[in-house]
C-alpha atoms as a PDB file:
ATOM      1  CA  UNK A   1     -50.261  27.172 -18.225  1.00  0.00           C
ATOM      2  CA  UNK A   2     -48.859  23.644 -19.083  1.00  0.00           C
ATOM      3  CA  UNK A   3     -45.737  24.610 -17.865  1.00  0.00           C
ATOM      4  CA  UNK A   4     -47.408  25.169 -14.305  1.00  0.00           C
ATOM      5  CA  UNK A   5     -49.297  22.532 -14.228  1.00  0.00           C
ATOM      6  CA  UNK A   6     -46.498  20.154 -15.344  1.00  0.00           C
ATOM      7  CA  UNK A   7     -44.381  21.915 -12.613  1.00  0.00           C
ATOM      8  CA  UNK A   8     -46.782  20.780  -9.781  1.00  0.00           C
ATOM      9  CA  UNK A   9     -47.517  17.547 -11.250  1.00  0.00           C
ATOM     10  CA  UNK A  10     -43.765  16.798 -10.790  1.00  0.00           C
ATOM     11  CA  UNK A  11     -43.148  18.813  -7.363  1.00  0.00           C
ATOM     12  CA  UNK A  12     -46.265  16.711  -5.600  1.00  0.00           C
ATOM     13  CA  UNK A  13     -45.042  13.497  -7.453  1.00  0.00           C
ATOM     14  CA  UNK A  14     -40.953  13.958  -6.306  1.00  0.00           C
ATOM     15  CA  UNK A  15     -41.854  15.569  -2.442  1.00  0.00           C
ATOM     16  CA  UNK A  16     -43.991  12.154  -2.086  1.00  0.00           C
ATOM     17  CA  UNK A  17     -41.067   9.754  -2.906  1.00  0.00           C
ATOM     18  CA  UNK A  18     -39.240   8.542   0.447  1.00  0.00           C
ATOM     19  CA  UNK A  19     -40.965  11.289   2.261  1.00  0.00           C
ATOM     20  CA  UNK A  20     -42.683  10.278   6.027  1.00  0.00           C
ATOM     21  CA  UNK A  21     -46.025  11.882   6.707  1.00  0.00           C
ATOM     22  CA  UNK A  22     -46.799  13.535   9.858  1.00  0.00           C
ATOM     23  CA  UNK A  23     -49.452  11.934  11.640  1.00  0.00           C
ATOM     24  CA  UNK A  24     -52.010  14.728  13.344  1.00  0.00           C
ATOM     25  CA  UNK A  25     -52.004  14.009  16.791  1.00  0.00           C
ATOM     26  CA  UNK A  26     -55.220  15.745  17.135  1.00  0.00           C
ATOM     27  CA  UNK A  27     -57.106  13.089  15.272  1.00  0.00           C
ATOM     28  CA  UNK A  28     -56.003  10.875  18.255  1.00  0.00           C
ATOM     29  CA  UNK A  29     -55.487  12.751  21.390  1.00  0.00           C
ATOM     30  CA  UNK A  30     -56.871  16.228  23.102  1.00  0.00           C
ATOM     31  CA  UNK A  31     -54.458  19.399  23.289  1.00  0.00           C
ATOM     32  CA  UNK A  32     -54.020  18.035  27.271  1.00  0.00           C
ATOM     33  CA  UNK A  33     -53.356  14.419  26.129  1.00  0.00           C
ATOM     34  CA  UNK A  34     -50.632  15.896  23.192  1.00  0.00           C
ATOM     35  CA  UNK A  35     -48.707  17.833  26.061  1.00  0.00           C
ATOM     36  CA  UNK A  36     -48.512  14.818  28.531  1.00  0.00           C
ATOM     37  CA  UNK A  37     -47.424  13.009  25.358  1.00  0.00           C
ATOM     38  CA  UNK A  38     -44.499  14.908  24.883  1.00  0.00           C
ATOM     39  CA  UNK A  39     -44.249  15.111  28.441  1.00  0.00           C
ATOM     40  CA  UNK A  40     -43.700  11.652  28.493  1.00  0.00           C
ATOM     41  CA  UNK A  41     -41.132  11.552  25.221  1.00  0.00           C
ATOM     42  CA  UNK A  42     -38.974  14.776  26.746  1.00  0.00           C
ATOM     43  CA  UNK A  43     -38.435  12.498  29.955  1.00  0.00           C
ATOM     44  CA  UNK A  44     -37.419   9.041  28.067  1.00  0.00           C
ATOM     45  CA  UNK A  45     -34.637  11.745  25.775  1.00  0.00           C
ATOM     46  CA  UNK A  46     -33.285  13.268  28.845  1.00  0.00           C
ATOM     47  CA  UNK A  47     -32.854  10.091  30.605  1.00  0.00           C
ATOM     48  CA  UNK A  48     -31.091   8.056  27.708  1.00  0.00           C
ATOM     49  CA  UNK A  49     -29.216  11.237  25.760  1.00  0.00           C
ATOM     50  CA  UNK A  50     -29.735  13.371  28.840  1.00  0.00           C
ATOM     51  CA  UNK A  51     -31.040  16.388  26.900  1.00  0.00           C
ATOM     52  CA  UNK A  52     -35.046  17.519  25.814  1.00  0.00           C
ATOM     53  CA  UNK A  53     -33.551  18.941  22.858  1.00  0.00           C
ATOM     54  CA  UNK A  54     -36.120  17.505  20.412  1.00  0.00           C
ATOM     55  CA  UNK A  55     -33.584  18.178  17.624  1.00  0.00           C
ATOM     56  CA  UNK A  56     -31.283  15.650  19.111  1.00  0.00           C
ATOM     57  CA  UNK A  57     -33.522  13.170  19.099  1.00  0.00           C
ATOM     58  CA  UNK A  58     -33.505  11.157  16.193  1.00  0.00           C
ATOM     59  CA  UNK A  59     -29.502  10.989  16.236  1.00  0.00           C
ATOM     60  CA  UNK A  60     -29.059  10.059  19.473  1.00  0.00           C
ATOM     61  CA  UNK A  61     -31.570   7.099  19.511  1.00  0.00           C
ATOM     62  CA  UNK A  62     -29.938   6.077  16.084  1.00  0.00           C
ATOM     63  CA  UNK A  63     -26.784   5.626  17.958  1.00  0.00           C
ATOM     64  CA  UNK A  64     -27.915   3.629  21.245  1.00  0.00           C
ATOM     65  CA  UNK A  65     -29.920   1.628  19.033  1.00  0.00           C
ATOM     66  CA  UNK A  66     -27.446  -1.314  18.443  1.00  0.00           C
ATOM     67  CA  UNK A  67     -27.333  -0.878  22.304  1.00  0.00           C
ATOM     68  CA  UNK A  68     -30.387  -1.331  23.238  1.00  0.00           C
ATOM     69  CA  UNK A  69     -30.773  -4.004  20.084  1.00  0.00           C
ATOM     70  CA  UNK A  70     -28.076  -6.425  22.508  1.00  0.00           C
ATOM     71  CA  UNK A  71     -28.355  -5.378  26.156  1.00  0.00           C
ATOM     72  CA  UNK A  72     -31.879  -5.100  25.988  1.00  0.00           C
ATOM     73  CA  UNK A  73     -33.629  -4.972  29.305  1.00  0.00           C
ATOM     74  CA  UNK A  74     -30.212  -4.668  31.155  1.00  0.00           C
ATOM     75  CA  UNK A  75     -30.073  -0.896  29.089  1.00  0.00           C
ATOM     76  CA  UNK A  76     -33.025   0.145  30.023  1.00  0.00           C
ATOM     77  CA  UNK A  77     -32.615  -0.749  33.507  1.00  0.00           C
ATOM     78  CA  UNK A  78     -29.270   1.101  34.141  1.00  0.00           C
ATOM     79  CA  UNK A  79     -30.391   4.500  32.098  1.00  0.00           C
ATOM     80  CA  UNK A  80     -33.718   5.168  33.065  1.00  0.00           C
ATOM     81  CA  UNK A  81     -34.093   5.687  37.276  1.00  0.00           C
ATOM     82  CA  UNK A  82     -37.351   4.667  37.999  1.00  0.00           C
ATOM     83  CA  UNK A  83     -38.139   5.989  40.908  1.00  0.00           C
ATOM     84  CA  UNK A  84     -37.945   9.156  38.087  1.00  0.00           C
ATOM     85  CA  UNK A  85     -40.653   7.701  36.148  1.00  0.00           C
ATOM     86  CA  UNK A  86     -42.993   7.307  38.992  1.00  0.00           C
ATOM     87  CA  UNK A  87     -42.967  11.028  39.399  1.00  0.00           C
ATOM     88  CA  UNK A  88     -43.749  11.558  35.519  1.00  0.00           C
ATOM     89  CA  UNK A  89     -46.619   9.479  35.924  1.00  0.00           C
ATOM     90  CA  UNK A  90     -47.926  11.971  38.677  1.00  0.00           C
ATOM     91  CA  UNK A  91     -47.002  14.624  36.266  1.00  0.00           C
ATOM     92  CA  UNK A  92     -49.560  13.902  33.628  1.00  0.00           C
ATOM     93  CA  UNK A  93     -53.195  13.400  33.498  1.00  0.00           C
ATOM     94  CA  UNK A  94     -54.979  10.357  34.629  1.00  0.00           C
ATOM     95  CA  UNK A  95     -56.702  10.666  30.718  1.00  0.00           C
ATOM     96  CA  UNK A  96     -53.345  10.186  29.442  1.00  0.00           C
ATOM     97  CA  UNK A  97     -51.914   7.981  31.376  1.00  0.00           C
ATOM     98  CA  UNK A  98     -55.475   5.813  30.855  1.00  0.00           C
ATOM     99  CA  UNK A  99     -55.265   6.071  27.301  1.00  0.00           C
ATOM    100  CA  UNK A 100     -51.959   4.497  26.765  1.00  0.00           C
ATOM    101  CA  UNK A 101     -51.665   2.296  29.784  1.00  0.00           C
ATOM    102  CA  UNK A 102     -53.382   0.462  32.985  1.00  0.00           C
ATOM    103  CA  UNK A 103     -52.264  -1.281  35.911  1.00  0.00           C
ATOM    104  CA  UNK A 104     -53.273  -4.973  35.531  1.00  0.00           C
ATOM    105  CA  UNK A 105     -52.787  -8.149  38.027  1.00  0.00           C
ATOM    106  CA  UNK A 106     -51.264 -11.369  36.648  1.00  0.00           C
ATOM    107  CA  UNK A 107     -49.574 -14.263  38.181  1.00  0.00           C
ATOM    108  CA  UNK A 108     -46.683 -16.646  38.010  1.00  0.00           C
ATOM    109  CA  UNK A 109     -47.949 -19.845  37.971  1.00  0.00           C
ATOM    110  CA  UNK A 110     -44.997 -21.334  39.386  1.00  0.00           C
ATOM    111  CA  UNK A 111     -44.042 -19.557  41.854  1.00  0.00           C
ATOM    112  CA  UNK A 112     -47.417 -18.769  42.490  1.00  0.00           C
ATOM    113  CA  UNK A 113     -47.511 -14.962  42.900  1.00  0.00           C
ATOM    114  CA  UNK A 114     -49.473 -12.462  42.080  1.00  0.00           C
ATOM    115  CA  UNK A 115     -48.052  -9.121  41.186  1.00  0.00           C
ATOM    116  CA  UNK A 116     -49.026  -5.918  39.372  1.00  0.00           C
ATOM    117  CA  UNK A 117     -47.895  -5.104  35.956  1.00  0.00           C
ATOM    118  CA  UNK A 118     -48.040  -2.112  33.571  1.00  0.00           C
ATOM    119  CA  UNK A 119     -50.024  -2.787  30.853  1.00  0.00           C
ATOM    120  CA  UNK A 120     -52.155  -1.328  27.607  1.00  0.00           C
ATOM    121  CA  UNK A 121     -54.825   0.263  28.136  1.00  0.00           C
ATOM    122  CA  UNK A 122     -56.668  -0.665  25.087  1.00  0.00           C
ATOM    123  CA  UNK A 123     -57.484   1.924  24.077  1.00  0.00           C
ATOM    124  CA  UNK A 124     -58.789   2.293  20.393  1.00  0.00           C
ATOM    125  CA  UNK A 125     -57.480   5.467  19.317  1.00  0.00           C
ATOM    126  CA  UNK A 126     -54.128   4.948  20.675  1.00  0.00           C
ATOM    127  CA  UNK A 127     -53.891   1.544  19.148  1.00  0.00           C
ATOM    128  CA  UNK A 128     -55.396   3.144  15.885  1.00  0.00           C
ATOM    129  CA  UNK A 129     -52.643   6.136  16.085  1.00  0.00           C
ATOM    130  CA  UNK A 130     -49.671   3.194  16.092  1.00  0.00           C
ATOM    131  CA  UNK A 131     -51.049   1.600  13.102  1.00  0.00           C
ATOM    132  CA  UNK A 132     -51.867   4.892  11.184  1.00  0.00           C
ATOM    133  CA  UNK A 133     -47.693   5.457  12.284  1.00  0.00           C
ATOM    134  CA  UNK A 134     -47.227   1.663  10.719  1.00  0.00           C
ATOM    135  CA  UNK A 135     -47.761   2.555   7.286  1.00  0.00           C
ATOM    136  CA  UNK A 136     -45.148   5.047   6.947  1.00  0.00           C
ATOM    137  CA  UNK A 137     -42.976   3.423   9.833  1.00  0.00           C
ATOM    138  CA  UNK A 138     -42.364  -0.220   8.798  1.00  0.00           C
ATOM    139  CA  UNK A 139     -42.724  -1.893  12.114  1.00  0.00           C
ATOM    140  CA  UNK A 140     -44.949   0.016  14.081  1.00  0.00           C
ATOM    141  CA  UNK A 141     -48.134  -1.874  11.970  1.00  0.00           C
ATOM    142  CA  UNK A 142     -46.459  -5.230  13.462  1.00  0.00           C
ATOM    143  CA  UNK A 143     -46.170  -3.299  16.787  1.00  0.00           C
ATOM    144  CA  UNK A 144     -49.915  -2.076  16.307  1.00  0.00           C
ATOM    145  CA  UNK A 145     -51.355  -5.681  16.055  1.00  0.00           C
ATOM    146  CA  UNK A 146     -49.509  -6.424  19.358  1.00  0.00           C
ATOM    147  CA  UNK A 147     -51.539  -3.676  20.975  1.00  0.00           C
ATOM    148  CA  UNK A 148     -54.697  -5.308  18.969  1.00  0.00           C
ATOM    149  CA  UNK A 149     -53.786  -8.284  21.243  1.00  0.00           C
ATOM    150  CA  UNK A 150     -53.579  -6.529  24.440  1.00  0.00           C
ATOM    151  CA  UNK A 151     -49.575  -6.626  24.754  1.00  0.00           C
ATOM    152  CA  UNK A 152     -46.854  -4.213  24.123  1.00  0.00           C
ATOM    153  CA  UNK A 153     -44.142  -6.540  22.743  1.00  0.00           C
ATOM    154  CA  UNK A 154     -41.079  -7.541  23.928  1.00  0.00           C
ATOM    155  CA  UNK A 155     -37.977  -5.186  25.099  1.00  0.00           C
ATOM    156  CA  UNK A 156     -36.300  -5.264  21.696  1.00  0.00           C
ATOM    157  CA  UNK A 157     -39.380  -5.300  19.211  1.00  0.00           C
ATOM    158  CA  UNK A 158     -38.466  -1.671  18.347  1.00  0.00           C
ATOM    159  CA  UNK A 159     -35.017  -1.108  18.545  1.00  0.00           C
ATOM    160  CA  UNK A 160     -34.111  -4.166  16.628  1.00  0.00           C
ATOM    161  CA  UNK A 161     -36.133  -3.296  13.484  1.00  0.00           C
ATOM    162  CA  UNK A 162     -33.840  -0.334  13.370  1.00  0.00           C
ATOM    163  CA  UNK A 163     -31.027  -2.384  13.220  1.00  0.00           C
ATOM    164  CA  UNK A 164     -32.028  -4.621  10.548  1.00  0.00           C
ATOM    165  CA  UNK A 165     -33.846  -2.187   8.491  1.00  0.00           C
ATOM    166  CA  UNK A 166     -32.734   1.188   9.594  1.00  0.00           C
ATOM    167  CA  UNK A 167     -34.329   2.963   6.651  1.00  0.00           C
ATOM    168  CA  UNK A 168     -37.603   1.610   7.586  1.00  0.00           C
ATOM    169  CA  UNK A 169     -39.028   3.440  10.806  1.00  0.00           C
ATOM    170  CA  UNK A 170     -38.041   7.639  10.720  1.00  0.00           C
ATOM    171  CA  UNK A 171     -37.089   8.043  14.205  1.00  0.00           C
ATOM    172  CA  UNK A 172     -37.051  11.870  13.397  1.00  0.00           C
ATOM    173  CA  UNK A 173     -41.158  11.783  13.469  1.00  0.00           C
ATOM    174  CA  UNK A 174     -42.839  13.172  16.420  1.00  0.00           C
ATOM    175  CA  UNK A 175     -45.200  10.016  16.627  1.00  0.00           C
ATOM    176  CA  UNK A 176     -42.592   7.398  16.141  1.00  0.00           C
ATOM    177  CA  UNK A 177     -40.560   8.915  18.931  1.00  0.00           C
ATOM    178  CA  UNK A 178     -43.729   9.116  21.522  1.00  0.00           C
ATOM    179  CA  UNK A 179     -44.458   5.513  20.265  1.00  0.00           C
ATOM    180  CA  UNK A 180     -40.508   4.618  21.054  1.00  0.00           C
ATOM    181  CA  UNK A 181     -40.706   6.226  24.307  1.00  0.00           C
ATOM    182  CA  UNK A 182     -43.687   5.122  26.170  1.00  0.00           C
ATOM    183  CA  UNK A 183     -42.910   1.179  25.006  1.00  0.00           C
ATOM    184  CA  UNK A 184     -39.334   1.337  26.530  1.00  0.00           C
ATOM    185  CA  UNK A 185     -40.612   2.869  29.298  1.00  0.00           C
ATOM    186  CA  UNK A 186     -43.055   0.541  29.908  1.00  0.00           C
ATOM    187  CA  UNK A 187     -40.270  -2.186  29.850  1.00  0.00           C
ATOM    188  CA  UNK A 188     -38.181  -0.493  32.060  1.00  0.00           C
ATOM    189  CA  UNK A 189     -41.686  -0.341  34.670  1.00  0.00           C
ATOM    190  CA  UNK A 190     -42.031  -4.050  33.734  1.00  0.00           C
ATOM    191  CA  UNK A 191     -38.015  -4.458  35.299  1.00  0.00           C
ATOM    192  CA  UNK A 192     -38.606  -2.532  38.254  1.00  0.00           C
ATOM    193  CA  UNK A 193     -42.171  -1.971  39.876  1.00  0.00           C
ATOM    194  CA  UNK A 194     -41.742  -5.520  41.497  1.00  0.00           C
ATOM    195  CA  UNK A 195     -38.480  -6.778  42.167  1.00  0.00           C
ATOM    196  CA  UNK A 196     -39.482 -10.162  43.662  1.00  0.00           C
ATOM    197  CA  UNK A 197     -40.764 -10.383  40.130  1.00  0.00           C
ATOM    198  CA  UNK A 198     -37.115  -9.998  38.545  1.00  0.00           C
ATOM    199  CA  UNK A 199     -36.062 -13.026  41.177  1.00  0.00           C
ATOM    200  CA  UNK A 200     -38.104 -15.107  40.394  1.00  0.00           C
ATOM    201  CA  UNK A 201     -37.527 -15.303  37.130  1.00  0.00           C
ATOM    202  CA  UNK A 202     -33.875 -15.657  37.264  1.00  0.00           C
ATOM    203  CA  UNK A 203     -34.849 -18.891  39.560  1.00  0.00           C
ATOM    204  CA  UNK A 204     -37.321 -20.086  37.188  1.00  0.00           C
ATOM    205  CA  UNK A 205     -34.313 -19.509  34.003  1.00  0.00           C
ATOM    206  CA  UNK A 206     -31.818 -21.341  36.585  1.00  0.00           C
ATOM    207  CA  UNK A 207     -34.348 -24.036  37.314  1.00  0.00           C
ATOM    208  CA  UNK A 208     -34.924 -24.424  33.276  1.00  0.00           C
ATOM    209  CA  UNK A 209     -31.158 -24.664  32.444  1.00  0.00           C
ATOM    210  CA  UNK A 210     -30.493 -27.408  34.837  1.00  0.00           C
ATOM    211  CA  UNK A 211     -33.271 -29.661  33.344  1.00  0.00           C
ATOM    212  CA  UNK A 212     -31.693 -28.588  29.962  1.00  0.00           C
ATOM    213  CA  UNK A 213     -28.274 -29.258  31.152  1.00  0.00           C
ATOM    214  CA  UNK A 214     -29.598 -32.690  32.858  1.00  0.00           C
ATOM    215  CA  UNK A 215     -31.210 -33.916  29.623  1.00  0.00           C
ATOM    216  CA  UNK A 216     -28.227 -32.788  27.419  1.00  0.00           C
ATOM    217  CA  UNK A 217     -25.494 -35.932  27.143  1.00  0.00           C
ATOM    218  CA  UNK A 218     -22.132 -35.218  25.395  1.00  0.00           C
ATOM    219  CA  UNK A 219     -21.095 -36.399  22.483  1.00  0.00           C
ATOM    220  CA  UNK A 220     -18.750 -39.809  22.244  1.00  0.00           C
ATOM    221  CA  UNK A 221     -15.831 -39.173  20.355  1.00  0.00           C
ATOM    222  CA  UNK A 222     -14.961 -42.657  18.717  1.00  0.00           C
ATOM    223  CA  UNK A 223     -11.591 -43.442  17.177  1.00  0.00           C
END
C-alpha cells in the first residue's frame, strides 16, 4: 500500500515537471465559438505551411519563426492573401468574430485621415483565456496585459519571444496556436484593409529621416 501510494506520489510529481497544461476552451468560449476558433487557426497554417494538418503545426511555425522574428510585417504581407481572410471572416460567427476583435476608427494626425482599423474587442474572457495561456506560455501574460490595454502588440511581440526563449511558449498547444494565429492575422489586416494607410506612413518615415539626416553633422577628422 506504500508502495502505491509512493508510486503516484512520484508519477503526479515527475508528469508535472516541464509539462504545459491544456487550457479548456470551454471555460472561455461556446462549442460554436471553439469551431470558428479553429476555423480561424486551420486558415493562418494553410496559408503560412500551406497544410491544416494540426500535427504540423508546431514544427512548421518553429521554423518560420526566425522569419517572421526579421521580416516582420513584410512576411506576413507576402504569405497570407488577404482578400482570403476577408472570406474567413464571413465564414465564422459574428459572436466570434466579436469576441476577439472589432472594427474601430482612428486617425493620423498628420496626415489627417481617418481610417478603419482591426482591433480587440475587449472582451473579458478572451483577454482572461490569453493570460490563463501566460502562465504556462511565458509571453502570452505580457501579451495578455496588452489586450488589458486595448491593443494587440506589435507584429513581432510573438514570434520574437520564440527566438530568444524558444523553450518558453509550447507552440504545440491548441491555445497558444489560436492565440498565434488570430494576432498575426490581425497584423496582416492592419497591412492591408487600407492601403493609403501603408503610404502614408512610408511618407511620414521618409519625412522623419530627412529631419534626422538634416540634424545629423559628420564627424571632423583632425590630424
Amino acid at each position: 500500500m506504500k508502495f502505491q501510494i509512493l508510486f503516484v506520489l512520484l508519477f503526479n510529481f515527475s508528469t508535472g515537471i516541464g509539462q504545459y497544461s491544456e487550457v479548456d476552451l470551454n471555460v472561455y468560449f461556446t462549442d460554436t465559438e471553439i469551431k470558428d476558433l479553429n476555423t480561424i487557426t486551420d486558415f493562418f497554417q494553410s496559408e503560412i505551411c500551406g497544410t491544416k494538418d494540426r500535427e504540423k503545426f508546431g514544427k512548421c511555425v518553429r521554423n518560420l519563426v526566425p522569419d517572421i522574428s526579421e521580416l516582420g510585417g513584410n512576411f506576413i504581407e507576402r504569405t497570407i492573401r488577404y482578400r482570403k481572410q476577408k472570406k474567413l471572416y464571413n465564414q465564422i460567427s459574428k459572436s466570434t468574430f466579436q469576441k476577439v476583435w472589432h472594427v474601430c476608427k482612428t486617425v493620423m494626425v498628420d496626415q489627417k485621415y481617418e481610417f478603419e482599423r482591426l482591433c480587440f474587442s475587449g472582451n473579458s474572457k478572451f483577454k482572461n483565456f490569453v493570460l490563463e495561456l501566460g502562465k504556462t506560455s511565458g509571453y502570452l501574460s505580457r501579451y495578455g496585459q496588452t489586450l488589458e490595454l486595448g491593443n494587440m502588440g506589435n507584429t513581432n511581440f510573438i514570434a520574437s519571444n520564440i527566438v530568444d526563449f524558444p523553450k518558453s511558449m509550447n507552440i504545440e498547444n491548441r491555445g497558444v496556436q489560436i492565440v498565434f494565429a488570430i494576432h498575426y492575422l490581425t497584423q496582416n489586416d492592419h497591412i492591408k484593409r487600407d492601403k493609403k494607410v501603408k503610404r502614408l506612413e512610408k511618407q511620414g518615415l521618409r519625412k522623419l529621416q530627412r529631419k534626422y539626416n538634416k540634424k545629423t553633422v559628420p564627424n571632423k577628422i583632425y590630424n
